[in-house]
Protein backbone atom coordinates (compact mmCIF):
# COMPACT_ATOMS: atom_id res chain seq x y z
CA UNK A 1 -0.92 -21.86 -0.89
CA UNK A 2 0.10 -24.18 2.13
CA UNK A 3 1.85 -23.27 5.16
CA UNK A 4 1.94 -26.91 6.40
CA UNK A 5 5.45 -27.37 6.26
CA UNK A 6 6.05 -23.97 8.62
CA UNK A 7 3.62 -24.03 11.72
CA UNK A 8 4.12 -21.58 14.69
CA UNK A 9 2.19 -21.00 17.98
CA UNK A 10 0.88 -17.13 18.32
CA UNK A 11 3.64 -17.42 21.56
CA UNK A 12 6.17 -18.28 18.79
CA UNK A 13 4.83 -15.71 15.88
CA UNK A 14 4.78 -12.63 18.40
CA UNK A 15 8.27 -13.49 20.18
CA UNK A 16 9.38 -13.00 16.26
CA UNK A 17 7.69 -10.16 16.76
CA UNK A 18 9.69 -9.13 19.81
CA UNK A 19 12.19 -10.06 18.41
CA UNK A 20 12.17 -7.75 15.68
CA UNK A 21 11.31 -4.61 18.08
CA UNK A 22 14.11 -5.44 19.84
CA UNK A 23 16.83 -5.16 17.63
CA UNK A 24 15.64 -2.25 15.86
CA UNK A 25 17.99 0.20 16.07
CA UNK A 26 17.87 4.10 15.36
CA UNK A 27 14.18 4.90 16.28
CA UNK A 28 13.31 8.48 16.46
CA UNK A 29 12.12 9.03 19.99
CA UNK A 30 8.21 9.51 20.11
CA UNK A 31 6.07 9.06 22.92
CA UNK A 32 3.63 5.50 22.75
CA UNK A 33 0.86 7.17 20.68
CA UNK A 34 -0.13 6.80 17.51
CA UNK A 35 -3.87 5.12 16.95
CA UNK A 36 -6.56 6.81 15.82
CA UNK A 37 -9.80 7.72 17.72
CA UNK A 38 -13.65 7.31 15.76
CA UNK A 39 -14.44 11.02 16.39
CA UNK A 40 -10.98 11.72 14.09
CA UNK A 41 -12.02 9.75 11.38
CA UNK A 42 -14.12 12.20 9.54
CA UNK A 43 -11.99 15.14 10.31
CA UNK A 44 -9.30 13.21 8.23
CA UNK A 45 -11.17 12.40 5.37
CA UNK A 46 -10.27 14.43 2.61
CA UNK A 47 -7.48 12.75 0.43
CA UNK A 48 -3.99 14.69 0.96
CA UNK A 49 -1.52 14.83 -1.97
CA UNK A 50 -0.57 10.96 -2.31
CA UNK A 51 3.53 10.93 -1.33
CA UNK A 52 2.41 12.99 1.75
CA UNK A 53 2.58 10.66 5.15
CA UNK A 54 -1.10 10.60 6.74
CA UNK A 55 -1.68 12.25 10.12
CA UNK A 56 -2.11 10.65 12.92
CA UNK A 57 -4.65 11.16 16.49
CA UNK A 58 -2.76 10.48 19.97
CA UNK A 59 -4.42 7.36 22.09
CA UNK A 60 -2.14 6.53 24.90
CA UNK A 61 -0.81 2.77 25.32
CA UNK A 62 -0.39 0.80 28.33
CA UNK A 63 0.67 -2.45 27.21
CA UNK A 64 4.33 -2.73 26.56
CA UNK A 65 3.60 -4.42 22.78
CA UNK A 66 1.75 -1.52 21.97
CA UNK A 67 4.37 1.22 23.24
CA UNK A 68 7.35 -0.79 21.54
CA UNK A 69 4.69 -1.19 18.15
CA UNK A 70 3.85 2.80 18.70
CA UNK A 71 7.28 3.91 18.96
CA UNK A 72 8.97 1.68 16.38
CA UNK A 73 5.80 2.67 13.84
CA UNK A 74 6.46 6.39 14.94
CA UNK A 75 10.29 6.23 13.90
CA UNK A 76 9.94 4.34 10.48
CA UNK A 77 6.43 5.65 9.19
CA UNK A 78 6.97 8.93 7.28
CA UNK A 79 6.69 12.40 8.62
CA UNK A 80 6.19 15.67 6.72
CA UNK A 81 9.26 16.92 7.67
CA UNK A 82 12.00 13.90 6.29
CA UNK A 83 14.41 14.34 3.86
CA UNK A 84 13.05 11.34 2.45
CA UNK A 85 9.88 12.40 1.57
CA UNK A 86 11.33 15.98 0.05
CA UNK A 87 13.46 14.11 -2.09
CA UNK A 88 10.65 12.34 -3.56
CA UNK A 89 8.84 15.37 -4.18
CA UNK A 90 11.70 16.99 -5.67
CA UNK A 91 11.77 13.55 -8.10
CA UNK A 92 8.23 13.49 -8.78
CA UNK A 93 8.47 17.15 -10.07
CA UNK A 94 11.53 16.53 -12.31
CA UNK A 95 9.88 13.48 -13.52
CA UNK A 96 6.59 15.72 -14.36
CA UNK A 97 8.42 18.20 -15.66
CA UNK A 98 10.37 16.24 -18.42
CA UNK A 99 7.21 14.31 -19.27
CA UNK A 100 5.26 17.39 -19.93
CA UNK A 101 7.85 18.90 -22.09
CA UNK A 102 8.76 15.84 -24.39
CA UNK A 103 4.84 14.61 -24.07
CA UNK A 104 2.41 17.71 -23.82
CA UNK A 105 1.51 19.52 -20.89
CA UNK A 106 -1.08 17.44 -20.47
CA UNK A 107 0.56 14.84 -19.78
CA UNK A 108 0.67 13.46 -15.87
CA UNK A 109 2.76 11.57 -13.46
CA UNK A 110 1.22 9.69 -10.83
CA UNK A 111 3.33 7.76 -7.67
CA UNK A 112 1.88 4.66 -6.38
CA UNK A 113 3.28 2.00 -4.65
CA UNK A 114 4.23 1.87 -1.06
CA UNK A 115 5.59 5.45 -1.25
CA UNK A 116 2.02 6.67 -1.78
CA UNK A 117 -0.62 3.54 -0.21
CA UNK A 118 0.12 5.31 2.97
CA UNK A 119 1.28 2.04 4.90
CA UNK A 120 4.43 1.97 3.55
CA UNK A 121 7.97 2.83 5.28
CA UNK A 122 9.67 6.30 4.66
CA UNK A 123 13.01 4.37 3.02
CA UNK A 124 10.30 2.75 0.54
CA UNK A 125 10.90 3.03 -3.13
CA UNK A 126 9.25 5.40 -5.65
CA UNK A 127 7.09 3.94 -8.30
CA UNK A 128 5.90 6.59 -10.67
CA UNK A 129 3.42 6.14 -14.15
CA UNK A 130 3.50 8.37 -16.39
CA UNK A 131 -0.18 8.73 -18.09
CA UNK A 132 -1.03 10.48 -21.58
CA UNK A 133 -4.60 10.78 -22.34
CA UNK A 134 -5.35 9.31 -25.64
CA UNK A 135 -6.49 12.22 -28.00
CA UNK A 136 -10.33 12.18 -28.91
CA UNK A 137 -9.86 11.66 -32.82
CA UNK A 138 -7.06 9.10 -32.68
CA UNK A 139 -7.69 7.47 -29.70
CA UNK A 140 -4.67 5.34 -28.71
CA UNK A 141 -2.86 5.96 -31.67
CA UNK A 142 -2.13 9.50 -30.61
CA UNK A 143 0.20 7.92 -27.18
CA UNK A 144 3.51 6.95 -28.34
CA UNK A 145 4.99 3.54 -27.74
CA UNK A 146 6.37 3.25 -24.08
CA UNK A 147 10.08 2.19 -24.94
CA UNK A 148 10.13 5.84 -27.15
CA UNK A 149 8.58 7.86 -24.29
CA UNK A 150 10.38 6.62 -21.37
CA UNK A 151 13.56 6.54 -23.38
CA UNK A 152 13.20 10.08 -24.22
CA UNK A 153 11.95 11.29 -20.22
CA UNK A 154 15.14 9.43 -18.83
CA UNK A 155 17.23 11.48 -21.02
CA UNK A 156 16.02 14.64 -19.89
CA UNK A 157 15.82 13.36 -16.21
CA UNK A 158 19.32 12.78 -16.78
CA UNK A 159 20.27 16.26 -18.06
CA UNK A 160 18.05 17.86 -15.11
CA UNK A 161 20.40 15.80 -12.07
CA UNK A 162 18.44 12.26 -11.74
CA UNK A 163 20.91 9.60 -12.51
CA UNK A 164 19.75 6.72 -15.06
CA UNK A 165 20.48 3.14 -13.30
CA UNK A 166 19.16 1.35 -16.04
CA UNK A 167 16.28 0.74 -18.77
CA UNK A 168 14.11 -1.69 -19.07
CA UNK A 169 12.20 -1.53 -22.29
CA UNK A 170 12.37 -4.87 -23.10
CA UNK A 171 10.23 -6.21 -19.70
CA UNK A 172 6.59 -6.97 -20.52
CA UNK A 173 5.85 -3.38 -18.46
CA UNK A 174 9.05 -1.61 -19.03
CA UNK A 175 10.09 0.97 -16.84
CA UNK A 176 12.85 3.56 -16.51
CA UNK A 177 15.09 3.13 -13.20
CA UNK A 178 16.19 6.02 -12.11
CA UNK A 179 17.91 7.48 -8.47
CA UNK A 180 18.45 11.03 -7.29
CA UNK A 181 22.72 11.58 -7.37
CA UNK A 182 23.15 11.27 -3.30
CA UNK A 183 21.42 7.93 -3.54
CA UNK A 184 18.39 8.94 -1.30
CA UNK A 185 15.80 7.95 -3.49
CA UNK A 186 15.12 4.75 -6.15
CA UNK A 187 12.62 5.65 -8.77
CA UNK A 188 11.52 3.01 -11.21
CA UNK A 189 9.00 4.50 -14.14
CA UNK A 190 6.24 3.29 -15.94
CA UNK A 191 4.12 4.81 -18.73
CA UNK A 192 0.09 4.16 -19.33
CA UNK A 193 0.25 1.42 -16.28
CA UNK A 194 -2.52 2.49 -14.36
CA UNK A 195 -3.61 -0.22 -12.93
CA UNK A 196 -1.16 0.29 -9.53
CA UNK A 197 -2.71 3.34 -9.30
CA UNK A 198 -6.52 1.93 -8.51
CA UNK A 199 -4.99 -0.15 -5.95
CA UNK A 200 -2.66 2.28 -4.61
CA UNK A 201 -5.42 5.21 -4.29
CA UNK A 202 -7.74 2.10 -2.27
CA UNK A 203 -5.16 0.87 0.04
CA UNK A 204 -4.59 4.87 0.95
CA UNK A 205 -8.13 5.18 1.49
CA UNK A 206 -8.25 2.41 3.94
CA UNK A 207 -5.58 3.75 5.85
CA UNK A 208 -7.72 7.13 6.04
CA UNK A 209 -10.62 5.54 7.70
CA UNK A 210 -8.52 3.83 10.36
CA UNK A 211 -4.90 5.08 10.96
CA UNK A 212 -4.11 1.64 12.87
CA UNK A 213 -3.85 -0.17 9.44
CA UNK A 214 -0.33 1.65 8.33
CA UNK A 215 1.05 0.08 11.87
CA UNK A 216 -0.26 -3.30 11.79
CA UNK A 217 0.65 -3.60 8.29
CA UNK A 218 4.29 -2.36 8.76
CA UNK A 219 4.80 -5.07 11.43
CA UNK A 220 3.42 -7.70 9.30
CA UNK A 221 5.68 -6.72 6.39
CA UNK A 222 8.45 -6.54 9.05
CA UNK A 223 7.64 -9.83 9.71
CA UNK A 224 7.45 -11.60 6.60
CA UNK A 225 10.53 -10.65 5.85
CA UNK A 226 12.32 -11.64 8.63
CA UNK A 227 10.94 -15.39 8.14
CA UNK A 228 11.97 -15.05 4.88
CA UNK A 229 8.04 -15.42 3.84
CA UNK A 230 7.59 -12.06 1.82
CA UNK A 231 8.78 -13.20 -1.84
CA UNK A 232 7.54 -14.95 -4.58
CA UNK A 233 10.18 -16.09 -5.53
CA UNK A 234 10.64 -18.44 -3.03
CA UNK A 235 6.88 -19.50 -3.13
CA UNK A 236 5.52 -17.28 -0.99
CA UNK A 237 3.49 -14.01 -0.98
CA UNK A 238 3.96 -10.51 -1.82
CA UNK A 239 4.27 -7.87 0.15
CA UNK A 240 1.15 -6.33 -1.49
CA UNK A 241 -0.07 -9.97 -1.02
CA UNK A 242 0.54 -9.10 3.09
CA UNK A 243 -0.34 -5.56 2.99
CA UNK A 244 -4.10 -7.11 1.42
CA UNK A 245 -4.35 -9.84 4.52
CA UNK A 246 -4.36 -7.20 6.99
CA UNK A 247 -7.30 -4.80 5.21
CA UNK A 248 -9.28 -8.16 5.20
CA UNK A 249 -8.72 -9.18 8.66
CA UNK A 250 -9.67 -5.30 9.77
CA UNK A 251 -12.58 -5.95 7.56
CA UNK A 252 -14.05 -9.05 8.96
CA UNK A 253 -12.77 -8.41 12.59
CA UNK A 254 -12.93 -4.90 13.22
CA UNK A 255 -15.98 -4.15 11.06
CA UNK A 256 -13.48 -1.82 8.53
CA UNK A 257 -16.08 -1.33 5.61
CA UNK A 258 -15.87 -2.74 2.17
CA UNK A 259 -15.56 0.61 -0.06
CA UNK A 260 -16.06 -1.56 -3.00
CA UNK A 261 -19.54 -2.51 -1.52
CA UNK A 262 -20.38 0.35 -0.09
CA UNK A 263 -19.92 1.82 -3.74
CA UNK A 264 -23.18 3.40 -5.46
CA UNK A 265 -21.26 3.73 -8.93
CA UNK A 266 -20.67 0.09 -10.70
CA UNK A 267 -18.79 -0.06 -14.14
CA UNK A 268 -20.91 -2.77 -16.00
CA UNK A 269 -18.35 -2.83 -18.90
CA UNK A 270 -15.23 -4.10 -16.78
CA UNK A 271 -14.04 -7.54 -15.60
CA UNK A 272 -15.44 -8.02 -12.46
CA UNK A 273 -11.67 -8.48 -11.36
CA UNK A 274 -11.13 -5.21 -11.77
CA UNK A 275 -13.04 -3.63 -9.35
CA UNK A 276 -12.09 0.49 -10.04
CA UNK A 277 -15.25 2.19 -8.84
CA UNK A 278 -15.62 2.05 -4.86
CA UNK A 279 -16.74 4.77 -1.92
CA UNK A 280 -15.22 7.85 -0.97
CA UNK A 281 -13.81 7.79 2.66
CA UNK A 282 -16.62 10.45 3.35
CA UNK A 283 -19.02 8.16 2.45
CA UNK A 284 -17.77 5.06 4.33
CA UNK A 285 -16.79 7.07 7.59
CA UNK A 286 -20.95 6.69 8.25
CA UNK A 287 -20.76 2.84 7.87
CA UNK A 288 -17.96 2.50 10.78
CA UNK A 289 -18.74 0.67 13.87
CA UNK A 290 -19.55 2.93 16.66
CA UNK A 291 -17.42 1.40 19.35
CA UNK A 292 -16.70 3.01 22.97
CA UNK A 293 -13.03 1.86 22.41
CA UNK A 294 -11.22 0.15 19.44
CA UNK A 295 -8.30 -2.66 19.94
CA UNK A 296 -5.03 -1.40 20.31
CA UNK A 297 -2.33 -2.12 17.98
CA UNK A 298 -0.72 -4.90 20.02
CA UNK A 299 -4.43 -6.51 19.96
CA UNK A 300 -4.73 -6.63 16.81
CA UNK A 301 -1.40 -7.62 15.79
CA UNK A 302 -2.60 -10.55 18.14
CA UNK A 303 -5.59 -11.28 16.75
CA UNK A 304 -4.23 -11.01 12.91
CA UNK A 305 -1.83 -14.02 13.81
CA UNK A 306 -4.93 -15.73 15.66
CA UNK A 307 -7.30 -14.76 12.81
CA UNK A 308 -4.49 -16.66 10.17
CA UNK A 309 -3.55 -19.61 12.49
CA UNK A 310 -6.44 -20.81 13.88
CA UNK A 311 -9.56 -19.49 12.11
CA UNK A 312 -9.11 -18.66 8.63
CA UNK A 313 -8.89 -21.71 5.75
CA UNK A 314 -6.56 -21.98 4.11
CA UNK A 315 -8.01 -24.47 1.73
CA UNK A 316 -11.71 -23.04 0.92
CA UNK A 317 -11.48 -19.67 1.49
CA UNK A 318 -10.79 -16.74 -0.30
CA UNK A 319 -9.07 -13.03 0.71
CA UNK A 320 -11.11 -10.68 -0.99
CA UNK A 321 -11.03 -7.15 0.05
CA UNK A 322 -13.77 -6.27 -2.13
CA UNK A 323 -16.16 -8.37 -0.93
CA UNK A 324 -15.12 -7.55 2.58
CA UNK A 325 -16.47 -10.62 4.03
CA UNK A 326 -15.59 -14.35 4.09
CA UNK A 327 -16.72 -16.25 1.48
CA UNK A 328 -15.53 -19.62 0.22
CA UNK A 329 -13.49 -20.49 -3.36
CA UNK A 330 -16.65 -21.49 -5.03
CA UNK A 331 -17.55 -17.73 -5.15
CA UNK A 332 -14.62 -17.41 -7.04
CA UNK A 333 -15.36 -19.27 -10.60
CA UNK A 334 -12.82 -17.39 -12.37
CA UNK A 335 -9.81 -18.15 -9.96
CA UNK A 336 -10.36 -21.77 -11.24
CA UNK A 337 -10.74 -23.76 -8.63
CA UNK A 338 -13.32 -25.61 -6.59
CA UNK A 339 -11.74 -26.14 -3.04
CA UNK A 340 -11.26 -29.65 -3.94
């Protein structure tokens, strides 16, 4: 992808930035801390349950970019405590509930998406899969076709207070769209699509090791979608797309570890495009830098622009936070090109 045709200075890219700060409106009052120190990394590595919001160390900002980053990060990141984050518990139960009765109690319901990567905002959507596991003797015949089993959950949901928007059986992953009656919450389910999941459960693991990531990235998305830059259907990329960029750039800048690397358990039988098996956060908290003092957010919300403008190419190189290092498209057979 070429950004030719739309070229900004870093001056220009962060007064968007400013821009964007400024004309937020409704922040919850926090005081200009929010960054995570090294000594808190290991403390906060055990995985909480996935819609909960991550916790958070105090580090004190002086620079006004970092206070107005802090603040703004502080009043649309989720807390514990919002209503927002209830009533997606409160859905995720329902959900689990009606699965388990029309599917076995075996039967599971997992959220992924930005409600659960822990960088997204607490107004983000809820993406939910429902998973049966295939029985031992009949393998996949045993799990019901999807259009039957989300048909028959969203009629229970229904019965049980979650409002059916619409279904979607007919899309090549079909999903059930559901919302809770006072609006609050968006639900769209899916059923044996596990493949968000993996990259869900990674990007929350990232965010573990450094609690910077969740702001950076919410800026970035911010951003994006300001410019009008965060859709594909206008050419662009994705906000996943975005939320990927800023792991990498952590990775190659800020020394973030590559769990896939760092991994000691390979799957030899799957496509090496999907990459499944990678460290726990307790094992990668070892392999982070030891650094007196890391970059505060409005660094590297600087350097991220920098990194992206000036240094990165566009043409010959390759975003892969797997790899977590730079490597050029000829590393890359399978993505089909040459850098030619």
């Amino acid at each position: 992808m070429h950004y030719g045709a739309r070229s900004w200075s870093i001056a220009a890219l962060l007064a968007a930035v400013t821009g964007i700060l400024a004309n937020a409106r409704n922040w919850r009052y926090a005081s200009p801390s929010f960054a995570v120190q090294p000594a808190d990394r290991a403390r906060r590595a055990r995985r909480p349950s996935s819609l909960l919001p991550l916790q958070h160390a105090a580090v004190q900002a002086e620079d006004p970019l970092d206070r107005d980053l802090l603040r703004f990060a502080s009043a649309v990141l989720p807390r514990k405590k919002d209503e927002g984050i209830q009533r997606k518990l409160y859905v995720l139960r329902a959900v689990t509930e009606a699965a388990q009765k029309i599917l076995g109690r075996k039967t599971r319901v997992y959220p992924f998406g930005s409600a659960a990567n822990g960088c997204g905002e607490v107004t983000a959507d809820l993406d939910l899969v429902i998973h049966v596991q295939p029985d031992d003797h009949q393998g996949d015949l045993s799990v019901p076709p999807a259009q039957h089993a989300l048909k028959k959950v969203a009629r229970l949901c229904s019965e049980q207070g979650l409002i059916v928007e619409e279904l979607r059986l007919g899309a090549k992953v079909p999903i059930a769209m559901l919302k809770t009656e006072d609006g609050v919450v968006d639900c769209d389910v899916s059923f044996q699509n596990l493949l968000p999941i993996y990259n869900t459960r990674v990007l929350r693991d990232y965010s573990l090791l450094d609690s910077r990531l969740p702001v950076i990235v919410m800026m970035v998305k911010r951003w994006a979608k300001a410019m009008g830059m965060a859709s594909t259907l206008n050419g662009y990329l994705s906000s996943y797309a975005w939320t990927q960029m800023v792991v990498y750039f952590f990775q190659v800048r800020e020394g973030l570890p590559s769990l896939h690397s760092l991994s000691r358990e390979v799957a030899s039988n799957e496509p090496s495009f999907y990459a499944t098996k990678w460290a726990s956060v307790e094992e990668a908290s070892s392999a982070l830098p030891q650094v007196e003092s890391l970059s505060s957010p409005g660094q590297l919300l600087r350097g991220f622009f920098d990194f992206y403008a000036k240094d990165y190419d566009w043409d010959r190189e390759v975003v892969s936070v797997r790899l977590g290092e730079r490597k050029g498209i000829e590393s890359f057979p399978h993505l089909g090109r040459t850098g030619t």
